[in-house]
Protein backbone atom coordinates (compact mmCIF):
# COMPACT_ATOMS: atom_id res chain seq x y z
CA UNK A 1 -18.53 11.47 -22.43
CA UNK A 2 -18.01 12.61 -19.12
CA UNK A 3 -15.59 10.55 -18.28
CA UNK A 4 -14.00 11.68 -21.17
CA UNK A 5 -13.82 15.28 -20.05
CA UNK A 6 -12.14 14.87 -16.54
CA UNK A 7 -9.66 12.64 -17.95
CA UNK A 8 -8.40 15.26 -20.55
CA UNK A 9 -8.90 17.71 -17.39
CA UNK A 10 -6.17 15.68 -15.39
CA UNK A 11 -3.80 15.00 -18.43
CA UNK A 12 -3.51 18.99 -18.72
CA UNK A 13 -3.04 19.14 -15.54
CA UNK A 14 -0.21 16.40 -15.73
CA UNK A 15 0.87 18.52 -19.12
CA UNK A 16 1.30 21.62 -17.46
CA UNK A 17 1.92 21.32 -13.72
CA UNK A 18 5.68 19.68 -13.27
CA UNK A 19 4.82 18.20 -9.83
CA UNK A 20 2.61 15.75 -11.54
CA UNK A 21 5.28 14.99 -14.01
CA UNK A 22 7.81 11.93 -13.21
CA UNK A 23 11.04 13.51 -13.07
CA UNK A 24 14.09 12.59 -15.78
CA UNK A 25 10.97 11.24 -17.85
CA UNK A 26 8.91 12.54 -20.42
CA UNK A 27 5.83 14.39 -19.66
CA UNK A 28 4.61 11.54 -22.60
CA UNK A 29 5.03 8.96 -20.53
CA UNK A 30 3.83 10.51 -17.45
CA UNK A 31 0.44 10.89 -18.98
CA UNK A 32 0.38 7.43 -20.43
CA UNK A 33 1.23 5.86 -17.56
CA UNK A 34 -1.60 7.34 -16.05
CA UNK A 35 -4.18 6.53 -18.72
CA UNK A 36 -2.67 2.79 -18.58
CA UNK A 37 -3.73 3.30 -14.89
CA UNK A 38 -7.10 4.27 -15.53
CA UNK A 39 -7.82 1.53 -18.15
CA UNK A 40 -6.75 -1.11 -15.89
CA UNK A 41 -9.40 0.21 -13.51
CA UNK A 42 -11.82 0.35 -16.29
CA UNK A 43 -11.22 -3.53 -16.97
CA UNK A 44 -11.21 -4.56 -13.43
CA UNK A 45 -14.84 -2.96 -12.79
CA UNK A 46 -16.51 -4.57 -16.02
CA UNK A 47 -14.69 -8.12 -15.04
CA UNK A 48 -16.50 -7.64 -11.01
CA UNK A 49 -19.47 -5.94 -12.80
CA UNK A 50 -20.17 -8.01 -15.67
CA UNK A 51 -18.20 -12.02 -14.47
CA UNK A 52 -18.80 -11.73 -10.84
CA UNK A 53 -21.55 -9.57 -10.42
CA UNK A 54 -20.37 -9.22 -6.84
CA UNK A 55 -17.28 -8.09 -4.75
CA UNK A 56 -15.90 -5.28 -2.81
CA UNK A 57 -16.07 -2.48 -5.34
CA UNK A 58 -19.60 -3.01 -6.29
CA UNK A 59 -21.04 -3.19 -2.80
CA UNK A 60 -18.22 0.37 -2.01
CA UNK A 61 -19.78 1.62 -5.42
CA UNK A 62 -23.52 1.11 -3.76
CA UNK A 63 -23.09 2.69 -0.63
CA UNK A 64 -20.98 5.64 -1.50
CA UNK A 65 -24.38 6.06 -3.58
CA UNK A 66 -26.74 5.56 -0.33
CA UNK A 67 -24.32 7.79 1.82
CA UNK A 68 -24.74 10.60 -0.80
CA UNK A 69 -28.32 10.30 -1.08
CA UNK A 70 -28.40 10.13 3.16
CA UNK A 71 -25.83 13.39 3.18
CA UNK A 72 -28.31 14.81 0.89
CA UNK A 73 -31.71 14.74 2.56
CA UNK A 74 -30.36 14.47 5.84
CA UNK A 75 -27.02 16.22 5.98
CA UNK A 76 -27.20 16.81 9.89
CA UNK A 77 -28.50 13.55 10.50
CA UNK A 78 -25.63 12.02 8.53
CA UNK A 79 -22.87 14.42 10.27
CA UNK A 80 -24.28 12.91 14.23
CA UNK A 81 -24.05 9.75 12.34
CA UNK A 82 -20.77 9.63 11.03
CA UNK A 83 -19.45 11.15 14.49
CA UNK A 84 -21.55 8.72 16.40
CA UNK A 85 -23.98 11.17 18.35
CA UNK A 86 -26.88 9.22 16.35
CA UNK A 87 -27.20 6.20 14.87
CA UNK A 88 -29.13 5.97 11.36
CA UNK A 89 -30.85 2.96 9.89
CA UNK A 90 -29.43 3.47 6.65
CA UNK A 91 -25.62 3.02 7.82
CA UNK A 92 -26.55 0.39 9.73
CA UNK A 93 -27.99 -1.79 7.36
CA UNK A 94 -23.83 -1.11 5.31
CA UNK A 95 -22.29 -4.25 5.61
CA UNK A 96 -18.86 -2.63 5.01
CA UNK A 97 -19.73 0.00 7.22
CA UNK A 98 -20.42 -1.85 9.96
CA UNK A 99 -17.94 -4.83 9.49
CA UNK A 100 -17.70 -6.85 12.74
CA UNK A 101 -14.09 -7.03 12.75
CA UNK A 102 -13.49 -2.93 13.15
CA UNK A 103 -14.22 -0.91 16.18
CA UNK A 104 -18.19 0.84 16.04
CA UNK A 105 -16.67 4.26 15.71
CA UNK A 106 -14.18 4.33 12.45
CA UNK A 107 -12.28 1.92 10.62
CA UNK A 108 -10.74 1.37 6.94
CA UNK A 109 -14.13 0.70 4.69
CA UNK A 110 -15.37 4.01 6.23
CA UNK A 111 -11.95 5.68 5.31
CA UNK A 112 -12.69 4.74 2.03
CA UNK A 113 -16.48 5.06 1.81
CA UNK A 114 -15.99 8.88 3.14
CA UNK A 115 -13.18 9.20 0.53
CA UNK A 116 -15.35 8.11 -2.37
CA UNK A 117 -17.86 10.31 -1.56
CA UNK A 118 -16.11 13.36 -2.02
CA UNK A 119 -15.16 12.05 -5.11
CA UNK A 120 -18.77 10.78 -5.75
CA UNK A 121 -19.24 15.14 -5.25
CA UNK A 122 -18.24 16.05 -8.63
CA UNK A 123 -18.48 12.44 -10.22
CA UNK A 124 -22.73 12.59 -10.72
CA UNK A 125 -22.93 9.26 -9.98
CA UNK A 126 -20.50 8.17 -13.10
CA UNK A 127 -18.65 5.14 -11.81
CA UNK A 128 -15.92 5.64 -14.52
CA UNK A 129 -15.04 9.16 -13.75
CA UNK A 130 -15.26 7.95 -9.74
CA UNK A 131 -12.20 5.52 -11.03
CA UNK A 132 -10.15 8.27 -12.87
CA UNK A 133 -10.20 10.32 -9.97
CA UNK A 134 -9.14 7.71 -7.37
CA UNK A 135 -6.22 6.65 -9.73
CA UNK A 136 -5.32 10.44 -10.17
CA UNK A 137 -4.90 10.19 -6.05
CA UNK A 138 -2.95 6.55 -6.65
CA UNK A 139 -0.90 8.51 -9.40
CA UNK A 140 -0.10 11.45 -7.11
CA UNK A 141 0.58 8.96 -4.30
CA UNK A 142 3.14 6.95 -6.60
CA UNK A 143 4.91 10.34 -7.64
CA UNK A 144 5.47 11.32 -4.04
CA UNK A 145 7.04 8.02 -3.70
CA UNK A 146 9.42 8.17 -6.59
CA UNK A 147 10.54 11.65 -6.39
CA UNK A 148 11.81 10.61 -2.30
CA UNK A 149 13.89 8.34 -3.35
CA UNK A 150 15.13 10.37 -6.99
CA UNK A 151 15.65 13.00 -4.30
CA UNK A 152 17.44 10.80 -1.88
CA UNK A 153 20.48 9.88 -4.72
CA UNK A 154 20.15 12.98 -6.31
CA UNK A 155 22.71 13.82 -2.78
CA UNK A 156 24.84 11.44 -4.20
CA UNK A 157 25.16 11.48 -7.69
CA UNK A 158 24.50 14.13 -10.26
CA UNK A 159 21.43 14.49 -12.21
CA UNK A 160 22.86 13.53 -15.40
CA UNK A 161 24.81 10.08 -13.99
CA UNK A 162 21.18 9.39 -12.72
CA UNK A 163 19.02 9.83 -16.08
CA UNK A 164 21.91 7.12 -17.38
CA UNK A 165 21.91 4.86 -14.86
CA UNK A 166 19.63 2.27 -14.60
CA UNK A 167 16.71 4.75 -15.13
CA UNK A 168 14.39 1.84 -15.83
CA UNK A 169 14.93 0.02 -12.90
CA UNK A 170 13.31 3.38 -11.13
CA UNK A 171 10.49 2.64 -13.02
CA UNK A 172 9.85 -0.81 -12.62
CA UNK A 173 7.64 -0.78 -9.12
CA UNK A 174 5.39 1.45 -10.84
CA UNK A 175 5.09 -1.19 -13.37
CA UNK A 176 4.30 -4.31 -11.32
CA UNK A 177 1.06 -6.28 -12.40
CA UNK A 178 -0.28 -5.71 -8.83
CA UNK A 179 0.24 -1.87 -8.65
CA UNK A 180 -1.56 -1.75 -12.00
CA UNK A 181 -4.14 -3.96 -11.11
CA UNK A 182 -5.73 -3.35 -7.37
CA UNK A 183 -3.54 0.00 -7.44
CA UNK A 184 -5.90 1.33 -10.24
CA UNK A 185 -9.29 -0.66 -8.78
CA UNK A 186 -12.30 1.28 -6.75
CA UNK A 187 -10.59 -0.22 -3.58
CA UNK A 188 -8.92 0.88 -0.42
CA UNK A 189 -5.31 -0.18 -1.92
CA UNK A 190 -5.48 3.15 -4.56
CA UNK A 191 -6.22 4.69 -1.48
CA UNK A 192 -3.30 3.46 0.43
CA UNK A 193 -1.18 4.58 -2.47
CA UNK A 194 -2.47 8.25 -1.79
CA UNK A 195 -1.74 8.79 1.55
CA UNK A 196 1.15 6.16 1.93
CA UNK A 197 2.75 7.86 -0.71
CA UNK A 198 2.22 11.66 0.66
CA UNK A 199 3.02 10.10 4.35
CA UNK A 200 6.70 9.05 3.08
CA UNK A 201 7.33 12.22 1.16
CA UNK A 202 6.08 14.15 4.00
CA UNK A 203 8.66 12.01 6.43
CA UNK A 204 11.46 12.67 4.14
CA UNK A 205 11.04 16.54 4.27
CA UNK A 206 11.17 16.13 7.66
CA UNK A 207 13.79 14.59 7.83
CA UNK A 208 15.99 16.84 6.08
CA UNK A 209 14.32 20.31 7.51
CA UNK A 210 12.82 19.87 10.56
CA UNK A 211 10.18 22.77 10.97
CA UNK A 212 6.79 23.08 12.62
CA UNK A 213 4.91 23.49 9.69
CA UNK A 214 6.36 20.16 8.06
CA UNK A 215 5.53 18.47 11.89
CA UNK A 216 2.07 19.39 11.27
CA UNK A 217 1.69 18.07 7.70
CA UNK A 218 3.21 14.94 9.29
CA UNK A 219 0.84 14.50 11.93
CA UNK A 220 -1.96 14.45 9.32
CA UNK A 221 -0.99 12.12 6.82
CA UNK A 222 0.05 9.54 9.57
CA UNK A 223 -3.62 10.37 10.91
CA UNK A 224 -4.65 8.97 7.04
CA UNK A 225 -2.67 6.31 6.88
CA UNK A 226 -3.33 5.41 10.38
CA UNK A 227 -7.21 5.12 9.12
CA UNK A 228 -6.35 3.28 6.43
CA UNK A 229 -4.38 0.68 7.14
CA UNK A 230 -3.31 1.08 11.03
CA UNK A 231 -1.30 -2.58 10.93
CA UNK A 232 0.76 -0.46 7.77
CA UNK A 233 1.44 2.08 10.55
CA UNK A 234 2.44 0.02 13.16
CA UNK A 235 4.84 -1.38 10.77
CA UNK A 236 6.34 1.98 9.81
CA UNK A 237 6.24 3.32 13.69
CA UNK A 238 10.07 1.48 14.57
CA UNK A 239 11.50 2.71 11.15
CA UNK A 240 10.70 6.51 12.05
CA UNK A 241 12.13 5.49 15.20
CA UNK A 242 15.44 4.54 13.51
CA UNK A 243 15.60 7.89 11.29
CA UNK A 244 15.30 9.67 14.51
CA UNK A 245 18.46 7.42 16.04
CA UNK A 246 20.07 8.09 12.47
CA UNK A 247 19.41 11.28 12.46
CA UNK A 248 21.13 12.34 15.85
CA UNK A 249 23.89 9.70 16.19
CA UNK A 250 25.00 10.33 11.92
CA UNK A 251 28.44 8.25 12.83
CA UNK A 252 26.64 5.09 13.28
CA UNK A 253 26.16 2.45 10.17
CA UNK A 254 22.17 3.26 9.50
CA UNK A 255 21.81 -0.37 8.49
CA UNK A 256 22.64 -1.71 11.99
CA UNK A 257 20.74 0.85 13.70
CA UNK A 258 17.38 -0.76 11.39
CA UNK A 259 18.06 -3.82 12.09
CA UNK A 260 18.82 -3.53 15.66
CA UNK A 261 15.58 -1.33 16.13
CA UNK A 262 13.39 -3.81 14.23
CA UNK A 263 14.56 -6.99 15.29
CA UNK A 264 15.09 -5.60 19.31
CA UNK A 265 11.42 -4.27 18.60
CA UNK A 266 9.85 -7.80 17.81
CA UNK A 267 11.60 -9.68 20.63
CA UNK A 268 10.30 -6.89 23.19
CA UNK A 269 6.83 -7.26 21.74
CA UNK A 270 7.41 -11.52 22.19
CA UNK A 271 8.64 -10.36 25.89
CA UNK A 272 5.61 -7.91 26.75
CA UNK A 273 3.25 -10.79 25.10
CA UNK A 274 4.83 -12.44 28.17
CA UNK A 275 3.13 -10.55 30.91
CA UNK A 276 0.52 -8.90 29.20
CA UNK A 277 -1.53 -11.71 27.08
CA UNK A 278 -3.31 -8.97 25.24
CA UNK A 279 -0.55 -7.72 23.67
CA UNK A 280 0.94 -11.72 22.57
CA UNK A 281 1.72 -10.98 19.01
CA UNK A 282 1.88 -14.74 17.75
CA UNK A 283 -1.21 -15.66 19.69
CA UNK A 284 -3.15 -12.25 17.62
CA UNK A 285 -1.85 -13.76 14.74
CA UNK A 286 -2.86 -17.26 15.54
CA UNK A 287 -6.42 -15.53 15.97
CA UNK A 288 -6.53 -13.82 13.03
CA UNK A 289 -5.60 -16.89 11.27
CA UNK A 290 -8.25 -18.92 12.62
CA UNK A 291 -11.23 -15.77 12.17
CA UNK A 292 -9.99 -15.51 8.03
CA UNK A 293 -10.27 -19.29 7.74
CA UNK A 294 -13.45 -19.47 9.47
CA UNK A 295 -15.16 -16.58 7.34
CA UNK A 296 -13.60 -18.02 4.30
CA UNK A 297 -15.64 -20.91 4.49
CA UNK A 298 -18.97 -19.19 5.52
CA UNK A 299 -18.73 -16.82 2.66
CA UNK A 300 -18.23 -20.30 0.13
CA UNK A 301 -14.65 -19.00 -1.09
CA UNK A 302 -13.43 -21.45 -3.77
CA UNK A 303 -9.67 -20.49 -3.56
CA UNK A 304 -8.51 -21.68 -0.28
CA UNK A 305 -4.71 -21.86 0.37
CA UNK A 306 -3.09 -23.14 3.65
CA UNK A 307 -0.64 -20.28 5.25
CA UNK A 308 2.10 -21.38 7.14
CA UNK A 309 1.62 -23.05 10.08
CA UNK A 310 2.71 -22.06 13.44
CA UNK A 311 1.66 -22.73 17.24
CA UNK A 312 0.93 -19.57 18.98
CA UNK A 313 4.20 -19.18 21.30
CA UNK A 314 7.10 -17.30 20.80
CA UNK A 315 9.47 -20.09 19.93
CA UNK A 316 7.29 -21.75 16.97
CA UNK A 317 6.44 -18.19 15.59
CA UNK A 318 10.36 -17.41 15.38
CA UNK A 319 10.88 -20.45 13.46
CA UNK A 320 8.49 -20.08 10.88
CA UNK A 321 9.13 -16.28 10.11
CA UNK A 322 11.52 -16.89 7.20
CA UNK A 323 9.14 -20.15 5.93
CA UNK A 324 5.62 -17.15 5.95
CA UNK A 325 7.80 -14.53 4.39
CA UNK A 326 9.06 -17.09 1.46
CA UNK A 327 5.43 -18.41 1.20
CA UNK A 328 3.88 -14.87 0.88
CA UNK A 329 6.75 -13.56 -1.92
CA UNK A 330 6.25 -16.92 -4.24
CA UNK A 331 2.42 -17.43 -3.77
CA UNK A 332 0.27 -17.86 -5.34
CA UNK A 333 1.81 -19.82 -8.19
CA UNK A 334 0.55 -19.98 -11.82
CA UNK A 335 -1.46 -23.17 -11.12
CA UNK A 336 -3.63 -21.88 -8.06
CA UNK A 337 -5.03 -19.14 -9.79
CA UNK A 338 -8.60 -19.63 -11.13
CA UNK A 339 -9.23 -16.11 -12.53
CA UNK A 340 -7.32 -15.52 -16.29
CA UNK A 341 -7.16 -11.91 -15.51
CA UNK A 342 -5.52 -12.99 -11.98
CA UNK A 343 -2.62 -14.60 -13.53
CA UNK A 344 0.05 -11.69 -14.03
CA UNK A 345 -0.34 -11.29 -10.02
CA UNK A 346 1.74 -14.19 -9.61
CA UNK A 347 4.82 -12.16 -12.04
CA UNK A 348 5.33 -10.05 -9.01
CA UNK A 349 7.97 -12.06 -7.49
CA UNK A 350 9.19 -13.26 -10.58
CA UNK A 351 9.62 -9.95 -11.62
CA UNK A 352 11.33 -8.71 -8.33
CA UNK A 353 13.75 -11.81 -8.46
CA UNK A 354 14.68 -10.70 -12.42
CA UNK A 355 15.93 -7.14 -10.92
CA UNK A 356 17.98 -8.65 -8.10
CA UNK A 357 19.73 -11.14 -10.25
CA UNK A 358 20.29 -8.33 -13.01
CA UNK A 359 21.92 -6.11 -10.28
CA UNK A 360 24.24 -8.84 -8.53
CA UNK A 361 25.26 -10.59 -11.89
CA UNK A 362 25.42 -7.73 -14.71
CA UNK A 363 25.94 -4.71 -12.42
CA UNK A 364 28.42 -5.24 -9.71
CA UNK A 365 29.46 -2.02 -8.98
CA UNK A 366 25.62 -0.95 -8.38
CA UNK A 367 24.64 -1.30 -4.68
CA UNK A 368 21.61 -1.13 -3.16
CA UNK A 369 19.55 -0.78 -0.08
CA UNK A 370 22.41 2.44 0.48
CA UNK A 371 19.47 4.49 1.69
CA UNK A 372 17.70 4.71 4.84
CA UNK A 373 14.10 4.77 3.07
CA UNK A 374 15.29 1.96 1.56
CA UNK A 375 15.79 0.09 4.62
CA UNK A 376 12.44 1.55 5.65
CA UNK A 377 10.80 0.06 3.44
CA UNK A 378 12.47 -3.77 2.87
CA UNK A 379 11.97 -4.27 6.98
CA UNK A 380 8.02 -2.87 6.44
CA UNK A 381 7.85 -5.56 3.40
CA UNK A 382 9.21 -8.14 5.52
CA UNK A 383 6.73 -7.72 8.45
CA UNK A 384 3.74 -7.47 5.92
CA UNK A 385 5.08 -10.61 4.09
CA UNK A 386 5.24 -12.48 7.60
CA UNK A 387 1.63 -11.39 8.82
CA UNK A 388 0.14 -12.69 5.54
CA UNK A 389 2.03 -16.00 5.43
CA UNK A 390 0.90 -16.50 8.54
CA UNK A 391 -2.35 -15.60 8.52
CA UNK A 392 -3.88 -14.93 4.95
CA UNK A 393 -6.38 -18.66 3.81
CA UNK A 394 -7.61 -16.69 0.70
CA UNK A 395 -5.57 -16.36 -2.90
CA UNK A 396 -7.51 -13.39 -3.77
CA UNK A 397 -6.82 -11.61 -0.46
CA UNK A 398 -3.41 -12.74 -0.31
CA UNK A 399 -2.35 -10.95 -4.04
CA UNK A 400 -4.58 -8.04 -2.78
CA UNK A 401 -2.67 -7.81 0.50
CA UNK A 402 0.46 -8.33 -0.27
CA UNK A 403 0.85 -5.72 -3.01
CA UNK A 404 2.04 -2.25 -0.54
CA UNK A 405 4.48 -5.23 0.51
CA UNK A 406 5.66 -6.10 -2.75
CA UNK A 407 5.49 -2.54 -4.18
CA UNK A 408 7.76 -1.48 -1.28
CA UNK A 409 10.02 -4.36 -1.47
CA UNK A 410 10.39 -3.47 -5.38
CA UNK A 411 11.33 -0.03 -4.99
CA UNK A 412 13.23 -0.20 -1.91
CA UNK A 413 15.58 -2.86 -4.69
CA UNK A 414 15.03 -1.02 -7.79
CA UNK A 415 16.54 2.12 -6.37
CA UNK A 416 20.27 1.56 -6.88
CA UNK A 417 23.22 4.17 -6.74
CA UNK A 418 26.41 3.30 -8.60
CA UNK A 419 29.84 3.00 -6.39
CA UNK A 420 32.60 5.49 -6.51
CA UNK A 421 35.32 4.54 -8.09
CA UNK A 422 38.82 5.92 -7.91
């Protein structure tokens, strides 16, 4: 019943507030979409709750429930705890608090614990209205998202010309079995939608009107994003280097000035690797491979896959680029997957591949990747791709991921502008 309430609360809201509306689609389908959203949540807690009885979003679900009982007898003890003046037996005994792998003062599960309980604030401990808020944030996230890019060709073609054209292929990324799946789920991807999204629309402001107000809101959503998935920012950190370049030298074909910036960036990063071992980007990789396997097989997982393999120098790692980014897009295949409700993951690519052949055979005078958010976001795809095909041992944590990659990859092709023609 409660559940029921706040998710009539946010379909007014979507109802009467036009920012939470898709643009050059019906305020119907804006609120569908969103209770699609919420029921694939729904489905994916019962299926961890009720097949599994374990996973991530039971054991997030269980401490965002100790941390609120903590902030709530103790809430100065919990504040020294959470800025580490104090430590605090209940955090400590968190696994996903205090993963090994993250540094002892912040990291992405305490993003994401911290973020579910200030949801967990007006939830009263209902898991299902805890899900409808988190995929409001998702939602709001993927809006931001699709109105930068409707913004970016409403500069080049009229408003009408764009309802026409192709308006379904603008759609599509929001559609993709893995953006409905872990993009809706009690798990740090909804969250990445959130602030991703509001980080990109936040760039793109800034990009066209520089002010110090829009520098600020920039700085704090790359603070989020940063806490969420830092590798995500690290990827996006030579792109808003090439808008800068784009920005000041306007003459200059944007494409080469990505691709110049991206691939010059890597073969620094190889060189530095060079001198300063810390910094050797296959041999981190080669690492991380190596830690993922090895946990794999403590924890028991039953759906092993072998990424691509690679010795950790620069030469081998070069090589094998295109073979981990090919073996990240296609996998996993039907056959691997063990899980029925897994099996639409694999439709991602398929999916994807569908689009591009629709655009290059049927519609030859469309052309894409004319943007430079576009570009942003194929070279970001295409360095998440590579660091899970070489790296990623798991099929469940592969699809999981690799879905900001293949969302970005799918909007950054779905986004098409038609040619002018004299």
């Amino acid at each position: 019943m409660l559940a029921a309430i706040h998710l009539l609360i946010i379909c007014w809201l979507i109802f009467k507030i036009k920012k939470f509306q898709i643009s050059n689609i019906s305020v119907v389908i804006s609120i569908a979409y969103f209770i699609v959203k919420c029921c694939f949540g729904f489905s994916l807690w019962l299926i961890y709750r009720d097949y599994y009885k374990q996973g991530d979003m039971l054991e997030y679900w269980h401490d965002t429930n100790s941390i609120f009982i903590f902030l709530k007898n103790s809430p100065i003890d919990f504040f020294k705890s959470i800025i580490g003046i104090s430590q605090s037996d209940i955090l400590n005994n968190m696994e996903h608090w205090n993963a090994f792998t993250y540094n002892p003062y912040f990291n992405d599960n305490r993003t994401f614990l911290i973020f579910n309980l200030l949801i967990r604030m007006i939830s009263f401990g209902d898991v299902y209205v805890q899900i409808i808020w988190i995929n409001f944030a998702a939602y709001f996230g993927l809006l931001c998202l699709y109105n930068c890019f409707i913004d970016e060709y409403h500069q080049k073609i009229d408003s009408e010309k764009l309802h026409n054209n192709s308006t379904f292929l603008k759609f599509i990324p929001f559609l993709l079995p893995s953006v409905l799946i872990f993009g809706s789920a009690l798990s740090k991807e909804s969250l990445w939608l959130f602030v991703f999204g509001i980080l990109i629309r936040n760039i793109q402001v800034m990009y066209n009107n520089y002010s110090i107000r829009n520098v600020v809101y920039f700085i704090v959503s790359s603070a989020f994003v940063f806490a969420i998935k830092s590798y995500l920012f690290l990827a996006l950190l030579p792109g808003l280097f090439a808008l800068v370049v784009i920005k000041k030298m306007s003459d200059w074909n944007f494409k080469w000035i990505f691709i110049s910036i991206y691939v010059g960036g890597l073969i620094e990063l190889l060189i530095i690797g060079k001198f300063f071992p810390q910094y050797d980007l296959p041999s981190y990789l080669f690492g991380q491979r190596l830690n993922l396997l090895r946990n794999a097989v403590f924890s028991g997982a039953d759906s092993l896959i072998n990424p691509v393999c690679f010795a950790p120098e620069a030469l081998s790692f070069l090589k094998r680029i295109p073979q981990s980014i090919l073996f990240a897009f296609v996998n996993p295949l039907q056959w691997e997957l063990k899980s029925f409700w897994m099996l639409p993951i694999s439709w991602d690519s398929v999916i994807i591949i569908f689009v591009m052949a629709y655009l290059f055979i049927f519609r030859k005078v469309l052309t894409i990747f004319d943007s430079p958010f576009s570009l942003l976001f194929l070279f970001i795809s295409l360095l998440l791709l590579m660091a899970i095909g070489f790296t990623i041992p798991v099929i469940g944590n592969l699809v999981r991921f690799k879905m900001p990659a293949m969302f970005m990859l799918a909007i950054s092709v779905c986004f098409v502008k038609k040619r002018s023609i004299n």
